[in-house]
Protein backbone atom coordinates (compact mmCIF):
# COMPACT_ATOMS: atom_id res chain seq x y z
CA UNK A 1 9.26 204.41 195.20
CA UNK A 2 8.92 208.43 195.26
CA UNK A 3 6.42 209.45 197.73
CA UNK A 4 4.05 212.32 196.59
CA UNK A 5 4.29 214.34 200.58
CA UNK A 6 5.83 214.37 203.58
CA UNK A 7 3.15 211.75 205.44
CA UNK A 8 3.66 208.97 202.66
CA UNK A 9 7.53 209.26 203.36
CA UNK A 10 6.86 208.56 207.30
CA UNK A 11 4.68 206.14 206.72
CA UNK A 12 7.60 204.23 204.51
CA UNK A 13 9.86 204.61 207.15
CA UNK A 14 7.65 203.50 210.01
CA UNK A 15 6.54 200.70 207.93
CA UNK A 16 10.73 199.68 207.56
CA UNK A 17 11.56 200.28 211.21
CA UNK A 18 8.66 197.41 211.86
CA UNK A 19 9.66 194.86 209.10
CA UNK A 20 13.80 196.07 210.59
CA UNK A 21 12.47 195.57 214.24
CA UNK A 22 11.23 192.51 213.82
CA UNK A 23 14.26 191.17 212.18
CA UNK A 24 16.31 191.83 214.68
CA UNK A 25 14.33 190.03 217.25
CA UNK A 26 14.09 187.03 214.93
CA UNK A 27 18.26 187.34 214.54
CA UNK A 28 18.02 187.81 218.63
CA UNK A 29 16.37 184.35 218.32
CA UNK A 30 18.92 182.83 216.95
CA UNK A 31 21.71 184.00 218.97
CA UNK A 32 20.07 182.73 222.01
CA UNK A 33 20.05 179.54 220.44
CA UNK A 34 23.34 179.41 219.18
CA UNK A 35 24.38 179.70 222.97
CA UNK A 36 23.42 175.98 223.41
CA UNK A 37 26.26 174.73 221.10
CA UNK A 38 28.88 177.54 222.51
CA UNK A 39 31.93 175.09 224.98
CA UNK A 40 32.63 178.41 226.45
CA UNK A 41 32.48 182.17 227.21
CA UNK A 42 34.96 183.30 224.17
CA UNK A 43 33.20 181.16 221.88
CA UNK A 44 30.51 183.04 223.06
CA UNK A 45 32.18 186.84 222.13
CA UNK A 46 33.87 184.83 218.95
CA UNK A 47 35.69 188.39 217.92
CA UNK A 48 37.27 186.56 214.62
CA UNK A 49 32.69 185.70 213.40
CA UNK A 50 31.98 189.30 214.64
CA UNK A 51 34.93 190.89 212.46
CA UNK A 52 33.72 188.58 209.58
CA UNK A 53 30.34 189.89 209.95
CA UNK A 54 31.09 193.20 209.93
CA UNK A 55 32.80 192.51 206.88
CA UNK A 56 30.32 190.81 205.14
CA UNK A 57 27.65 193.28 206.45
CA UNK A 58 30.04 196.92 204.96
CA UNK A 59 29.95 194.94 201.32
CA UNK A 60 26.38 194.55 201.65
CA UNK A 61 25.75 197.95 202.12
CA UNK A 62 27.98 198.99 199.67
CA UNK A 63 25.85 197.04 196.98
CA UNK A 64 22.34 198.50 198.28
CA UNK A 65 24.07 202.07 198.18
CA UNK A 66 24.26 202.14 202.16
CA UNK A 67 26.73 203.98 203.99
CA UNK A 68 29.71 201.13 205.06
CA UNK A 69 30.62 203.17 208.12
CA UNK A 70 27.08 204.02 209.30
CA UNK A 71 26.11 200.15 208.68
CA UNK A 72 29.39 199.24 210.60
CA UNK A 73 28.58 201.10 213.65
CA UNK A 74 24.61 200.19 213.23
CA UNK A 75 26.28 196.08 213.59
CA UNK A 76 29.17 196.28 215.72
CA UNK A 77 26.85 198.23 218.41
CA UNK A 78 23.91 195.51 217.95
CA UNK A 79 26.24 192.32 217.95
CA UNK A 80 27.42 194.12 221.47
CA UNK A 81 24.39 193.67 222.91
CA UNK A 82 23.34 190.21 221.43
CA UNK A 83 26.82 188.68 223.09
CA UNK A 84 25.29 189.73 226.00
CA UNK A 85 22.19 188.59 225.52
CA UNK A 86 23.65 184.93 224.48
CA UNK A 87 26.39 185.20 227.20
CA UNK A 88 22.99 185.47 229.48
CA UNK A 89 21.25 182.33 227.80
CA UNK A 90 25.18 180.50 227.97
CA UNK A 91 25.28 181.10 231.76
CA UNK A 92 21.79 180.18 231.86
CA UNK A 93 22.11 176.39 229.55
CA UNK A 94 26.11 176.05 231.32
């Protein structure tokens, strides 16, 4: 879509960073579920799942015209802080 001004391109992006936002918290949902069926704390950090993510997640970006890198550093820094957000909810269910 090409905005006509300035105020119709914010409003794009604010209206992304919501429907983004709550994404994530739905994903964040998930991961403290997926705590429940974890045996243990490295099945918890799983680094072979996070590398296949990240994998996954630079080819995506690549096919929406997304910067790999930028989308790389975007995941690896948010799947940081949902293993500790499910290690939390593993302590919590162990």
């Amino acid at each position: 879509m090409e905005c006509e001004n300035l105020e119709e391109v914010r409003h794009n992006i604010d209206r992304i960073d919501g429907e983004i936002i709550q994404l994530i918290a739905e994903r964040g949902a998930y991961v403290r579920q997926a705590a429940r069926f974890k045996k243990d704390g490295e099945d918890v950090k799983a680094p072979q799942r996070v590398e296949a993510v990240v994998q996954k997640t630079r080819l995506l970006a690549a096919q929406h015209g997304a910067n790999p890198d930028m989308i790389e550093k975007l995941y690896r820094d948010m799947i940081e802080g949902f293993i500790r957000l499910e290690m939390n909810a593993f302590q919590e269910n162990g």
